[in-house]
Protein backbone atom coordinates (compact mmCIF):
# COMPACT_ATOMS: atom_id res chain seq x y z
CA UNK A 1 -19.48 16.10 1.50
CA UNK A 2 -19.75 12.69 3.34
CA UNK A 3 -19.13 11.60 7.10
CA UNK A 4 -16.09 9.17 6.71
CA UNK A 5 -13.78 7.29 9.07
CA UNK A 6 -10.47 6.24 8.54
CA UNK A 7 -8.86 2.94 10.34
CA UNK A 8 -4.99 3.38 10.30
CA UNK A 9 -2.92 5.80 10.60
CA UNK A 10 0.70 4.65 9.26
CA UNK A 11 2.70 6.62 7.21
CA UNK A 12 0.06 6.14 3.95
CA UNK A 13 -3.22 6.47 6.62
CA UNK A 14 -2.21 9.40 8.21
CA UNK A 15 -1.30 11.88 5.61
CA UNK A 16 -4.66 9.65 3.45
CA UNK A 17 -6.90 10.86 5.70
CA UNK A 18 -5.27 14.35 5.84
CA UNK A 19 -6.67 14.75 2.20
CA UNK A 20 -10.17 13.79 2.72
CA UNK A 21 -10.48 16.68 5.86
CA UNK A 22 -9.13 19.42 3.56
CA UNK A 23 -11.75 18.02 0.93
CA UNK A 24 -14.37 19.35 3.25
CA UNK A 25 -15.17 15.89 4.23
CA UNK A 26 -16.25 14.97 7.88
CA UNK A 27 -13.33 12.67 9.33
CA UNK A 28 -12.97 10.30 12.09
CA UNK A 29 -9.88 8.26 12.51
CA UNK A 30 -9.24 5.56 14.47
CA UNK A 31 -5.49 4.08 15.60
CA UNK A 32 -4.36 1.27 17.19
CA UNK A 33 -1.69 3.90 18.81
CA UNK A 34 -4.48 6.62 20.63
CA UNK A 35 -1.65 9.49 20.81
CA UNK A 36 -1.29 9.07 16.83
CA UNK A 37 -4.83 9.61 16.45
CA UNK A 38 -5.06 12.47 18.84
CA UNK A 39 -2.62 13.56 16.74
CA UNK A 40 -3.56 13.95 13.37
CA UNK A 41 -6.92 15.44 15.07
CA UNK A 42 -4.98 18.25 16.46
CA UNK A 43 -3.42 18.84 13.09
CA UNK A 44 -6.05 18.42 10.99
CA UNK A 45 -8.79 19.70 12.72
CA UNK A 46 -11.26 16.00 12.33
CA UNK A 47 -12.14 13.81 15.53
CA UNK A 48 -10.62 10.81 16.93
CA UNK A 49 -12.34 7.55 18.39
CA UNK A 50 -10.84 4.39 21.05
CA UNK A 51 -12.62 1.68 18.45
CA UNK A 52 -13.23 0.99 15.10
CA UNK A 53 -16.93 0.69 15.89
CA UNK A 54 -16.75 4.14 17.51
CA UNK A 55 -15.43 5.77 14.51
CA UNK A 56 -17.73 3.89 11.95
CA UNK A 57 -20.28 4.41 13.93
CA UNK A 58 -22.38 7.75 12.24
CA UNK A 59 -19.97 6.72 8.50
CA UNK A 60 -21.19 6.96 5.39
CA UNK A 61 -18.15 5.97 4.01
CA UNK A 62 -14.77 3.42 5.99
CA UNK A 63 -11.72 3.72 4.63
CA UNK A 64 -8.71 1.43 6.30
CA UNK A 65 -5.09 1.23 5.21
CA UNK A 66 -3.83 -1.32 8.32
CA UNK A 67 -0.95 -4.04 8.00
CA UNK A 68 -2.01 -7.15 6.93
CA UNK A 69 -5.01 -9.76 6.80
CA UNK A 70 -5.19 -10.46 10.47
CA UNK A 71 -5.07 -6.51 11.24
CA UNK A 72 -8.17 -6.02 8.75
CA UNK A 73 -9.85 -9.06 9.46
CA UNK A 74 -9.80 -6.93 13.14
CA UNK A 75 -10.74 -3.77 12.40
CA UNK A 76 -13.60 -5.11 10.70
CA UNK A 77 -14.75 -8.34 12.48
CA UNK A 78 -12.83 -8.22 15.57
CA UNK A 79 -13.89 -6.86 19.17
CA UNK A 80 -15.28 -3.75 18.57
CA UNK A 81 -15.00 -4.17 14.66
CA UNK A 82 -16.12 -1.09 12.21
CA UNK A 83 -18.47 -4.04 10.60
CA UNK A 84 -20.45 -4.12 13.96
CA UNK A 85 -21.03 0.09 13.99
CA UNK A 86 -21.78 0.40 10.70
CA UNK A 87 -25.70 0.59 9.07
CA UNK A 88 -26.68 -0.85 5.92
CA UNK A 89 -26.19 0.73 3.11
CA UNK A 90 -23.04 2.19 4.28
CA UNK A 91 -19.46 1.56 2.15
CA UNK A 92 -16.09 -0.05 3.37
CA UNK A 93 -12.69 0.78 1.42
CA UNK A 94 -10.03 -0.67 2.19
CA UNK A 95 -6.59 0.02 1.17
CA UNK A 96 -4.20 -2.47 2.98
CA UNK A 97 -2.29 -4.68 0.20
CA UNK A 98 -4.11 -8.22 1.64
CA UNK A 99 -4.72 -11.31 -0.33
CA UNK A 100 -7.73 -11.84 -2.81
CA UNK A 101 -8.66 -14.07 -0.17
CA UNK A 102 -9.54 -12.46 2.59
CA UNK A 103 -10.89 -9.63 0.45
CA UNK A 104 -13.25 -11.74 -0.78
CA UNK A 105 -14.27 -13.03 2.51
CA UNK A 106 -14.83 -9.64 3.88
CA UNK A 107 -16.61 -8.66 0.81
CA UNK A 108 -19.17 -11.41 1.48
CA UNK A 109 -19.41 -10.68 5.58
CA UNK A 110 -20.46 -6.83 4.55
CA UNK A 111 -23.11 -7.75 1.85
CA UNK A 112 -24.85 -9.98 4.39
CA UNK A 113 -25.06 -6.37 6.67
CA UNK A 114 -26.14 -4.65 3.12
CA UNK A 115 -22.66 -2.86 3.83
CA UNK A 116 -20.47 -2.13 0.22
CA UNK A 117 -17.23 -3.78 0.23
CA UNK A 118 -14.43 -2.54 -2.37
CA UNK A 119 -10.63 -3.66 -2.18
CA UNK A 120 -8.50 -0.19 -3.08
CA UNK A 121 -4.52 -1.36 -2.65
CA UNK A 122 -2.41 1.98 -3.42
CA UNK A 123 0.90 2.30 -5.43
CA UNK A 124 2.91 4.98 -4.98
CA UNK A 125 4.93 4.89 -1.53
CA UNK A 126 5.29 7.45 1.36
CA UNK A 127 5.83 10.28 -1.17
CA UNK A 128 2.71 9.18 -3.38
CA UNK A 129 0.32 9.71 0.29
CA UNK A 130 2.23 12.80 1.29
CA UNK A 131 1.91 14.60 -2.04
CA UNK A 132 -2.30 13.07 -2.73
CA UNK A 133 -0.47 11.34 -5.83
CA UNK A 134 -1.26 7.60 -5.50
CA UNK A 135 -2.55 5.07 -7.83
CA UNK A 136 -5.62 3.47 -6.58
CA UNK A 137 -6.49 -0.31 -7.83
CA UNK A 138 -9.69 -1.18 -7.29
CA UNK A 139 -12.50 -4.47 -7.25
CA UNK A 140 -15.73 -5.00 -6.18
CA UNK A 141 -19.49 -3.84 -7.10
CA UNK A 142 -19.62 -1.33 -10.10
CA UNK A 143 -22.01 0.97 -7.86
CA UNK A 144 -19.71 1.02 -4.80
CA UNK A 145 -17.14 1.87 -7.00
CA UNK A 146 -18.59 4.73 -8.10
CA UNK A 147 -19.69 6.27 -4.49
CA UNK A 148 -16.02 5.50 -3.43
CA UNK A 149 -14.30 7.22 -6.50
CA UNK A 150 -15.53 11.17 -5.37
CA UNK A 151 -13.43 10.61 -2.02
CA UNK A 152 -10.41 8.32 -3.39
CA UNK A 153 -9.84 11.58 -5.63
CA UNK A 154 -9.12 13.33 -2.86
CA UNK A 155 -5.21 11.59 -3.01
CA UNK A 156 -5.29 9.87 -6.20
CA UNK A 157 -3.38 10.60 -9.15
CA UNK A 158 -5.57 7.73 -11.00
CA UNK A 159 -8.41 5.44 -9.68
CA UNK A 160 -9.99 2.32 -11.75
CA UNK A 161 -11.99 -0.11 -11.17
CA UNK A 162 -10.37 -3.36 -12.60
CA UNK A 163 -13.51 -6.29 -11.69
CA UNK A 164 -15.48 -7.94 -8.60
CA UNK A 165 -14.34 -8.29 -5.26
CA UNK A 166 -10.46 -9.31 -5.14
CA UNK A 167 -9.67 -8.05 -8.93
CA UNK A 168 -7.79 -4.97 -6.90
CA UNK A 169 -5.92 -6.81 -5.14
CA UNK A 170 -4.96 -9.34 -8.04
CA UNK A 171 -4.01 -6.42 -9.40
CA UNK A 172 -1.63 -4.81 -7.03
CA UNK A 173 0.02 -7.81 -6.78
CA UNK A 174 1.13 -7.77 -10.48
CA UNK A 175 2.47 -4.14 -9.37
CA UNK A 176 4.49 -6.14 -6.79
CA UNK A 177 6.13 -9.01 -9.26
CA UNK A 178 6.78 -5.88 -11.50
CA UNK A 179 8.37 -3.97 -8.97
CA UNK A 180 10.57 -7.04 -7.58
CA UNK A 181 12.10 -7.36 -10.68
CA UNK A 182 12.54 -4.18 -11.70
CA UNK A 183 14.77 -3.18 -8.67
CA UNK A 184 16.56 -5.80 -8.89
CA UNK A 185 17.48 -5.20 -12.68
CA UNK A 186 18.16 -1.50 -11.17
CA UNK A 187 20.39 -2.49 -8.65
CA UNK A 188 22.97 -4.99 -10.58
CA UNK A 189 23.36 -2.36 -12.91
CA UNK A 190 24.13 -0.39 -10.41
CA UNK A 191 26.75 -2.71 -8.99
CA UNK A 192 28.02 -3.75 -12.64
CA UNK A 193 29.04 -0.02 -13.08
CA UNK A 194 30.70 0.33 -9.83
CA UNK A 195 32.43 -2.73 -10.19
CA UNK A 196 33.33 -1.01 -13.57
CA UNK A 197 34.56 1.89 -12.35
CA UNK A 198 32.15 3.68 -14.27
CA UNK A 199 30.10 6.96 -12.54
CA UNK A 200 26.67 5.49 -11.88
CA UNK A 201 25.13 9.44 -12.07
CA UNK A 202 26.29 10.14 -15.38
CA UNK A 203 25.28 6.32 -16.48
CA UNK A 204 21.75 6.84 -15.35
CA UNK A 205 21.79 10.31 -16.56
CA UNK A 206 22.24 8.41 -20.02
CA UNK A 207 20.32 5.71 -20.21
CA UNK A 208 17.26 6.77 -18.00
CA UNK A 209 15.31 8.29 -20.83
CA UNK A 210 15.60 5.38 -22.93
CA UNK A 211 14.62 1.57 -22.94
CA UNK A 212 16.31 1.51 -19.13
CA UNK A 213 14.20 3.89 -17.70
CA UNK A 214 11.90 3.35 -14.75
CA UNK A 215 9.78 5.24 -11.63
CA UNK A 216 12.27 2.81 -9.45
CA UNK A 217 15.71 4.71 -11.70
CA UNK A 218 14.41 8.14 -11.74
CA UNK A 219 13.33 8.15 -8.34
CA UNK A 220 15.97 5.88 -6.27
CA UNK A 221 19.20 5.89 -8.28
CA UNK A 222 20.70 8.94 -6.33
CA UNK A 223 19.89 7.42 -2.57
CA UNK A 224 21.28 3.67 -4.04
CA UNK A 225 24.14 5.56 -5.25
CA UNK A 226 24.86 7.19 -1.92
CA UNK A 227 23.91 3.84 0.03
CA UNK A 228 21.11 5.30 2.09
CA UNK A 229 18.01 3.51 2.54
CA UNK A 230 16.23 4.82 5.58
CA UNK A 231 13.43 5.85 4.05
CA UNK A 232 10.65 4.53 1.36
CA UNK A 233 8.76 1.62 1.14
CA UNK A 234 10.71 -1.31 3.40
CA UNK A 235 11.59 -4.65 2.96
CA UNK A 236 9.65 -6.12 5.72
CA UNK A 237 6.47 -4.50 3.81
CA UNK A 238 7.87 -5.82 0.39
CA UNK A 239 8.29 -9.39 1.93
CA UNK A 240 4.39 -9.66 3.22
CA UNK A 241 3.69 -8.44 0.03
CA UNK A 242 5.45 -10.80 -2.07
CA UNK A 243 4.50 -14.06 0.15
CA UNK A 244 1.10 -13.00 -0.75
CA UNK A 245 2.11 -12.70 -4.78
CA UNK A 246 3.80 -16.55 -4.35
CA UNK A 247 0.83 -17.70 -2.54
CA UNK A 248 -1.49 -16.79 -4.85
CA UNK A 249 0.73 -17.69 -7.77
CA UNK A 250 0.70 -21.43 -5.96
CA UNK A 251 -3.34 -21.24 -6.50
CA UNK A 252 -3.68 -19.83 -9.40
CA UNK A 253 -0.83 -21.84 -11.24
CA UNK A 254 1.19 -19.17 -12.14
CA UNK A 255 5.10 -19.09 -12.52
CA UNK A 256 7.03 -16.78 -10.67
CA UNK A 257 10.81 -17.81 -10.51
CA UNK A 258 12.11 -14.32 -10.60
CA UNK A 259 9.99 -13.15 -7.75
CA UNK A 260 10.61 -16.37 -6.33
CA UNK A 261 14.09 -15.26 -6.26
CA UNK A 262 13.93 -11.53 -5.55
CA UNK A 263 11.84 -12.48 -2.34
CA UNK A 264 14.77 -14.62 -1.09
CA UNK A 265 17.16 -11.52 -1.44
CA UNK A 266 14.84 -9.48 0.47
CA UNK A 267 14.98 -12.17 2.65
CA UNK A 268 19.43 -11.53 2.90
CA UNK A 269 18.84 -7.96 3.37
CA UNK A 270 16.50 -8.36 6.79
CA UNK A 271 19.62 -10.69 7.57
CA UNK A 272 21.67 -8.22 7.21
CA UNK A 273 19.62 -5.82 9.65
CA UNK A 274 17.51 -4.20 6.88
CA UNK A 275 14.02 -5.13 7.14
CA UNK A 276 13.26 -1.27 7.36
CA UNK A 277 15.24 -0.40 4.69
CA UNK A 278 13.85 0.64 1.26
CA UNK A 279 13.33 -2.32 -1.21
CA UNK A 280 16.33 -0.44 -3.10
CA UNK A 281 18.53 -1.67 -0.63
CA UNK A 282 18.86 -4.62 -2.85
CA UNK A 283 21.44 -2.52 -3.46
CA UNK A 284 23.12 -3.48 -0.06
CA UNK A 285 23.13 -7.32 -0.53
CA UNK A 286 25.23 -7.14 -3.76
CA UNK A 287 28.16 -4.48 -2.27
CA UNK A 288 27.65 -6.97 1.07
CA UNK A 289 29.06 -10.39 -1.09
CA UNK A 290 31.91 -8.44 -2.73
């Protein structure tokens, strides 16, 4: 059993963390929000600290799942930064979908302290956390790897390591571009068999096992069907995410007009008041023009 902290606390942190104290490991969180943190302590039993540096302090292991690159680049290097409590020898995971970048950057800052670095972006929503079901994509040194791997198990489904520092990341963002286009796909079908007057339940009930089928059509067709989208992975995540995808694309020299183009219609739905909304809500923007 190790002594672990865990930066973050949204709705994959929280229930993340959750897993690794009914493991039997020692937990620490840390939130930007106190009350959340005092929180999850009261209900599962761990401690709570005011910094980053607090909480890393006496880790073996750090674990974050924060918002973006500027919120990690914080928690680790910031006022009060887990970087500045933690010893060498010690291991930082991080989970936030970031770029390669800044993963890379981070990777280097730790390996000066003699601290591990490896970049662990998640697929598998809200539900994936809850249920200790995610898929874990990981890059960075083989042997860091292998000390994180015991404790990732703890809510993974499936954990690999994919290359150096930055090849998880790469990684999730092909998950991403996937994604993007497969809801899309999802959701003019949807809207072509309205529009036909055909019942989208006993459509998907048909063609879901075949060629069609997809996590996004087993999973969301009923709450696309029924135009509710408060819930899941939103569009104001899916965005970030997707800038980052087009970004790198831009460096890297790869084409991405479909994504390109899905990322613009995620774009209509926050107009539309929906940046909260499930990435299904694609959905939305196609009853919205008619």
């Amino acid at each position: 059993m190790a002594k672990v902290a865990f930066l973050g606390l949204g709705v994959m942190g929280y229930p993340m963390a959750g897993y690794l104290q009914k493991a039997g490991h020692e937990v620490t969180v840390y939130n930007r929000t106190a009350a959340k943190a005092e929180k999850w302590a009261g209900e599962y039993g761990g401690r709570f600290a005011a910094t980053p540096s607090e909480a890393a302090a006496a880790a073996d292991i750090v674990f974050s799942c924060v918002g973006n690159d500027d919120d990690l680049r914080s928690v680790c290097t910031g006022d009060q930064g887990a970087f500045s409590g933690m010893a060498a020898g010690t291991l930082f995971v991080d989970h936030t979908t970031v770029s390669a970048k800044v993963t890379r950057e981070l990777f280097e800052l730790a390996k000066e302290s003699g601290i591990g670095f490896v970049d662990a972006p998640v697929s598998g929503g809200q539900a994936g956390a809850e249920n200790g079901q995610l898929v874990v994509m990981c890059g960075g040194d083989q042997a860091a790897y292998d000390r994180a791997e015991p404790l990732i198990d703890a809510y993974a489904k499936k954990c690999v390591r994919l290359g150096e520092s930055g090849a998880g990341q790469l990684t999730k963002m092909v998950n991403q571009i996937c994604i993007a286009g497969l809801v899309q796909g999802l959701s003019e079908g949807l809207h072509f068999a309205e529009k036909a007057g055909l019942d989208g339940r006993a459509v998907i009930d048909v063609i879901g096992g075949g060629a069609a089928g997809s996590w996004q059509m087993v999973n969301r067709y009923e709450t696309m069907l029924d135009d509710h989208f408060e819930h899941g992975f939103a569009v104001d995540w899916m965005r970030k995410d997707l800038g980052i995808c087009l970004a790198t694309a831009n460096e890297n020299g790869a084409s991405l007009p479909v994504t390109a183009l899905v990322d613009q219609f995620y774009k209509d739905v926050q107009k539309l008041g929906g940046g909260r909304w499930d990435t299904s809500s694609l959905l939305k923007r196609l009853r919205a023009l008619g």
